[in-house]
Protein backbone atom coordinates (compact mmCIF):
# COMPACT_ATOMS: atom_id res chain seq x y z
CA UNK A 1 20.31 2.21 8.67
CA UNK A 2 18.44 1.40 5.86
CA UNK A 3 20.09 3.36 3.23
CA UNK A 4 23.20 1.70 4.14
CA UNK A 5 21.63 -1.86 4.04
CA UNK A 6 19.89 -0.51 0.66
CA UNK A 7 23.41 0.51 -0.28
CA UNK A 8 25.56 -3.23 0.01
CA UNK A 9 22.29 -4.90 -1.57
CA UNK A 10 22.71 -2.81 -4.59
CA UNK A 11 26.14 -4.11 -5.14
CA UNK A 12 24.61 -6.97 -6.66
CA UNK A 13 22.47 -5.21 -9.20
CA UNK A 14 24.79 -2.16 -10.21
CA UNK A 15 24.93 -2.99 -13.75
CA UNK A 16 21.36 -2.74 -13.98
CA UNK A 17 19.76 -0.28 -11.80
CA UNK A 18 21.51 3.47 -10.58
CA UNK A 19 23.27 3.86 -7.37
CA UNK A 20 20.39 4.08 -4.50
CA UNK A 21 20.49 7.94 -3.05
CA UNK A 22 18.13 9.60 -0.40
CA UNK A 23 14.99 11.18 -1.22
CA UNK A 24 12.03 12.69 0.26
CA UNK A 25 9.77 10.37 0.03
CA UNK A 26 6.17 8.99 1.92
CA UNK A 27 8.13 5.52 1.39
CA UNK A 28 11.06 4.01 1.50
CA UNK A 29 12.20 3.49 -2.21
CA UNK A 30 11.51 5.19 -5.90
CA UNK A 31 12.92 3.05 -9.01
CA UNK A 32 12.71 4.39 -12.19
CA UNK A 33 13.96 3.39 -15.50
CA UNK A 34 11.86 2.91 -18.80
CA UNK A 35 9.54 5.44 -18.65
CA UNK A 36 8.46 3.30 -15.25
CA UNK A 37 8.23 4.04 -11.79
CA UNK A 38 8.23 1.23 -8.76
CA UNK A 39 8.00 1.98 -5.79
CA UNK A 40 8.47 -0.11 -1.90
CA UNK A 41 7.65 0.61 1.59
CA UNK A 42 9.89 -1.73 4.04
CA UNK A 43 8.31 -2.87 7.10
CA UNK A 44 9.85 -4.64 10.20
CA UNK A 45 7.45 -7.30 11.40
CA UNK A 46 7.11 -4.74 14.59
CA UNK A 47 7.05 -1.78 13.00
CA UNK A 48 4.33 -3.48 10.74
CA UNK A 49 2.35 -3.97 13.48
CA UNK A 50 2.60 -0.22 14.98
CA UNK A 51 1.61 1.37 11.19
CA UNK A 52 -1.49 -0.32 10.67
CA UNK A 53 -4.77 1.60 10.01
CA UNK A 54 -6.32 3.56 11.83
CA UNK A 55 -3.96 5.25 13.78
CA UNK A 56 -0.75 4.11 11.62
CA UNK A 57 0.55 5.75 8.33
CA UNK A 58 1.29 2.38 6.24
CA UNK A 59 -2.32 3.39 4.67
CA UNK A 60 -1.64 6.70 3.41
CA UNK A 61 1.70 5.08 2.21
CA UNK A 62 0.16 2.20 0.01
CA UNK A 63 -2.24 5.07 -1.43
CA UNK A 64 0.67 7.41 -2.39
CA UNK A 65 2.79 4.46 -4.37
CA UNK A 66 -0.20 3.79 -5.77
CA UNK A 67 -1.04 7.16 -7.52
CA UNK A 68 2.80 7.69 -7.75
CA UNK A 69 3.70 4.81 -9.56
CA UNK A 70 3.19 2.18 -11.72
CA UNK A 71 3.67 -0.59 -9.93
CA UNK A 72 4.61 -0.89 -5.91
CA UNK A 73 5.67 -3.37 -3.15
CA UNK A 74 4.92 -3.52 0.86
CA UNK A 75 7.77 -5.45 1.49
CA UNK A 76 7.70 -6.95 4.88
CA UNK A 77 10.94 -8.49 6.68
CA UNK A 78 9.66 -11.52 8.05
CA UNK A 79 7.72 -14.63 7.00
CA UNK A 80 4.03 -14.35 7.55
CA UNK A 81 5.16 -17.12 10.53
CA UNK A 82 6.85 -14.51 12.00
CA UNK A 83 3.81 -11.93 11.47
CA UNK A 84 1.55 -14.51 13.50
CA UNK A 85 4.26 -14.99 16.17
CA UNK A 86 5.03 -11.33 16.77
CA UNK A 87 1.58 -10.00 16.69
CA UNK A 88 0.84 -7.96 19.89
CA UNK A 89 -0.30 -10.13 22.83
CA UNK A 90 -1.50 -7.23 24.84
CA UNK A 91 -3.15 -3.94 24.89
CA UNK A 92 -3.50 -0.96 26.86
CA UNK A 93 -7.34 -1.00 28.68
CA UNK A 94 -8.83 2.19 29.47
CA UNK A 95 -6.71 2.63 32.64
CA UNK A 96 -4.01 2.25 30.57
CA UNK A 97 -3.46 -1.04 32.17
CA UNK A 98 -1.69 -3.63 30.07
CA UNK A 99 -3.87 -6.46 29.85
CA UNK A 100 -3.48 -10.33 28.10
CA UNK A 101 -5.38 -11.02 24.43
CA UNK A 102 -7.71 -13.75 24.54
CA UNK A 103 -7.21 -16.59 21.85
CA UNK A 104 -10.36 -15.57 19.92
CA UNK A 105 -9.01 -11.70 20.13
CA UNK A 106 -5.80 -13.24 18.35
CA UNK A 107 -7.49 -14.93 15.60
CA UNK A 108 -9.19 -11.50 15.24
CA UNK A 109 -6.71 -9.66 14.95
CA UNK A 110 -5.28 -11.85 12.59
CA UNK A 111 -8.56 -12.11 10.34
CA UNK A 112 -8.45 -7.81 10.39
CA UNK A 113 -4.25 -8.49 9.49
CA UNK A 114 -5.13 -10.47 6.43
CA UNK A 115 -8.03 -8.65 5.34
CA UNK A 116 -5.92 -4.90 5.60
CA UNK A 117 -3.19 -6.93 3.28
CA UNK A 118 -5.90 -7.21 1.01
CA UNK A 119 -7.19 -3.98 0.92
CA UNK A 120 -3.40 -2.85 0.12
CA UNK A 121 -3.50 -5.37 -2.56
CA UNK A 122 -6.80 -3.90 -4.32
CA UNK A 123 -4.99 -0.70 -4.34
CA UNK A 124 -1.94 -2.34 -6.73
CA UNK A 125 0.28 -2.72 -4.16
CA UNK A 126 1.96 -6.19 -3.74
CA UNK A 127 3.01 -7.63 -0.47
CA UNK A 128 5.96 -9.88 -0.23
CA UNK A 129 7.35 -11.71 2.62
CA UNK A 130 10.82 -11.37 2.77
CA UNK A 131 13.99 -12.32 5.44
CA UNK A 132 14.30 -11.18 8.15
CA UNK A 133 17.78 -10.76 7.22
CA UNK A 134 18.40 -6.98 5.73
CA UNK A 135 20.97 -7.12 3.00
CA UNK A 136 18.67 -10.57 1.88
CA UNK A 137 15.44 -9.02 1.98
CA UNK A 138 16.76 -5.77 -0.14
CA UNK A 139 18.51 -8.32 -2.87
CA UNK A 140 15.32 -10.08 -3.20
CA UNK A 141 13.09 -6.70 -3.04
CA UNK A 142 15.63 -5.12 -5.67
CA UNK A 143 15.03 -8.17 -7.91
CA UNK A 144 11.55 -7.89 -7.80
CA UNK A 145 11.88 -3.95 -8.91
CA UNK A 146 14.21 -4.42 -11.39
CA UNK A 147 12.09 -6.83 -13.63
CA UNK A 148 9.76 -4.40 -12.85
CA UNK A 149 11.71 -1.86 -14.57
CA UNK A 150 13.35 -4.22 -17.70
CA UNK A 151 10.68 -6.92 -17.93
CA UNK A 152 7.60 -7.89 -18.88
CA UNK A 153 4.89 -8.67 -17.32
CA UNK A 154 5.45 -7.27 -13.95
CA UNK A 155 5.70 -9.20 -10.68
CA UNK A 156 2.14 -7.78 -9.58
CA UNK A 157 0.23 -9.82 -12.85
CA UNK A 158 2.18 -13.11 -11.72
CA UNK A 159 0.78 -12.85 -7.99
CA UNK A 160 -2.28 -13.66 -6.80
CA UNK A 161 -3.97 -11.54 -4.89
CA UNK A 162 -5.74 -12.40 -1.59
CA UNK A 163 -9.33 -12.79 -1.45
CA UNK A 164 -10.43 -10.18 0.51
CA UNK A 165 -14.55 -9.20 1.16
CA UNK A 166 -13.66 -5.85 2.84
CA UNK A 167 -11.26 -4.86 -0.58
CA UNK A 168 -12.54 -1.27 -1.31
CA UNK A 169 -11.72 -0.73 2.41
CA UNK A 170 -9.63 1.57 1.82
CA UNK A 171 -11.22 3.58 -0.94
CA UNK A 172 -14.35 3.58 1.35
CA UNK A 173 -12.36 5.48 3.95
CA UNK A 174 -11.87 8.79 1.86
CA UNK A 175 -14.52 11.46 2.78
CA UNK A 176 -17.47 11.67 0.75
CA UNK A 177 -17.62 7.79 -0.74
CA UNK A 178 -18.03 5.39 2.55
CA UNK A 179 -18.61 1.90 1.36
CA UNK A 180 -21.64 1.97 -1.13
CA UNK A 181 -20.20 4.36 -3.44
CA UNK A 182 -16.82 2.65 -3.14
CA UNK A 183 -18.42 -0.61 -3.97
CA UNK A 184 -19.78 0.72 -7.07
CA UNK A 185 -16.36 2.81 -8.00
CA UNK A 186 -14.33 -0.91 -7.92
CA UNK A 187 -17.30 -1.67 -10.63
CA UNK A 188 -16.53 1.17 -12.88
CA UNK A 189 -13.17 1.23 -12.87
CA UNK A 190 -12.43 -1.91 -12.18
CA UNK A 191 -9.70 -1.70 -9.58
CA UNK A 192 -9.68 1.01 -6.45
CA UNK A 193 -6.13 1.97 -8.21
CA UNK A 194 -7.97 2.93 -11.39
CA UNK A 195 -10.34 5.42 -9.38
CA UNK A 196 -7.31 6.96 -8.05
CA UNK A 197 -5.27 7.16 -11.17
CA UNK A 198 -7.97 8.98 -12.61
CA UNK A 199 -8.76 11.63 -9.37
CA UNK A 200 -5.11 12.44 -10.01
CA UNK A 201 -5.33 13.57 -13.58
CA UNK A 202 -8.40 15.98 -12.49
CA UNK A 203 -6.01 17.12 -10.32
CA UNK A 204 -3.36 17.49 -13.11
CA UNK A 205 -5.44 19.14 -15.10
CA UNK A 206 -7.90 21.54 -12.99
CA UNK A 207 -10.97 20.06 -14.18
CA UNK A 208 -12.66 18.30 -11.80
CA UNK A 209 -16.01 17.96 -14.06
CA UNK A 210 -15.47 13.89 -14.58
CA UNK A 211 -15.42 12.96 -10.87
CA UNK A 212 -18.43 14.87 -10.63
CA UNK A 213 -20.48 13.20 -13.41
CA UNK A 214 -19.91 9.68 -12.09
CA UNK A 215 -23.45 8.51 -11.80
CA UNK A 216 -23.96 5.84 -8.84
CA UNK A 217 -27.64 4.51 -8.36
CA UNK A 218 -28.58 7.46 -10.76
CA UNK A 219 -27.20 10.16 -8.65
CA UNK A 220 -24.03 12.59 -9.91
CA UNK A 221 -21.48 12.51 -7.21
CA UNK A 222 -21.34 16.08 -7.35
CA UNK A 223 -19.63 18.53 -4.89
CA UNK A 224 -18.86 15.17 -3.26
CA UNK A 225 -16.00 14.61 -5.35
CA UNK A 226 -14.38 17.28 -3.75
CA UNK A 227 -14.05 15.87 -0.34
CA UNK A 228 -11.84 13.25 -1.79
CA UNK A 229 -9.12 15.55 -1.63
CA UNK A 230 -8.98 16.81 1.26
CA UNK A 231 -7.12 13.28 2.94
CA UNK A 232 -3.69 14.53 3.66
CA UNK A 233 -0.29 13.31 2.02
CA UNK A 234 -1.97 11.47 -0.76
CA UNK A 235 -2.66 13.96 -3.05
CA UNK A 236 0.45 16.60 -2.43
């Protein structure tokens, strides 16, 4: 239903942005307009829950609007009250045997919540709480992608990003880096987004030469740099 929800929001923005149509995407919307590209993965506050790392895909999503575009949104329907109240209250044991969280399991969970929002953040992708409300939450998430596209500076420079220890999370998860080399990666590049940006134009251009002489602790990455690629979805 989404398109269709996409579809009556749009109404509102028609003289600035084309008419929304489907595409094959890894997420849920692609704006483009002034040589720019924005993109937005929309995420229930349940279906949130059921795409998180490790076994969900919103990961591999946040990394693919980050090397596709310039700037990108995780837009979730719900307030981040509503992300606290709906987080899962039970799991499945090892006898698959649903059994009750504990209150320090909760304020886990909620710790590893927060710091996964971060590590999505690093990457250049913004989250926004939204309504729960569809056609509201798409008017608002439109808004946010149209200055995007016609104004200056974007939405991502005027948030601020959550402070997050466990930031190159992500990064650190791609075969061949693990955390120290991802540590020192954020350093050189400055953002995990800038390491990426650049793995994609060796990519582009067949030469994968600069990945391999990045230096960390004295030591070329090497053949390492190759393993980078072989994650699934992100670079295709």
């Amino acid at each position: 239903m989404r398109p269709d929800f996409l579809l009556d929001a749009w109404v509102y923005y028609k003289k600035a942005i084309a008419r929304p149509v489907k595409a094959e995407l890894q997420f849920d919307i692609l704006m483009t307009g002034n040589r720019k590209k924005v993109g937005a993965e929309v995420k229930e506050v349940k279906d949130l829950f059921g795409s998180l790392p490790p076994r969900g895909r919103l990961g591999r999503q946040c990394m693919d609007m980050a090397v596709t575009c310039d700037y990108a949104y995780l837009a979730i329907m719900g307030s981040q009250d509503d992300v606290r109240t709906n987080m899962p209250k039970v799991y499945l044991d090892k006898n698959h045997d649903l059994v009750e969280r504990t209150e320090d399991q909760l304020a886990k969970d909620e710790e590893m919540l927060l710091a996964i929002l971060g590590d999505i953040k690093e990457l250049g992708v913004t989250p926004l709480f939204l309504s729960r409300d569809p056609i509201m939450a798409y008017r608002t998430l439109l808004k946010y992608m149209t200055h995007d596209i016609t104004d200056e500076p974007p939405i991502s420079l005027l948030t601020k990003p959550f402070k997050n220890m466990h930031a190159q999370n992500m990064l650190a998860n791609l075969p061949g880096l693990g955390w120290e080399r991802s540590t020192e990666l954020i350093k050189q590049f400055g953002s995990v987004v800038g390491f990426m940006i650049m793995a994609q134009q060796c990519i582009e251009a067949d030469n994968y030469l600069p990945l391999e002489e990045i230096q960390i602790n004295g030591r070329r990455l090497g053949k390492n740099a190759h393993k980078i690629f072989e994650t699934e979805g992100i670079w295709d």
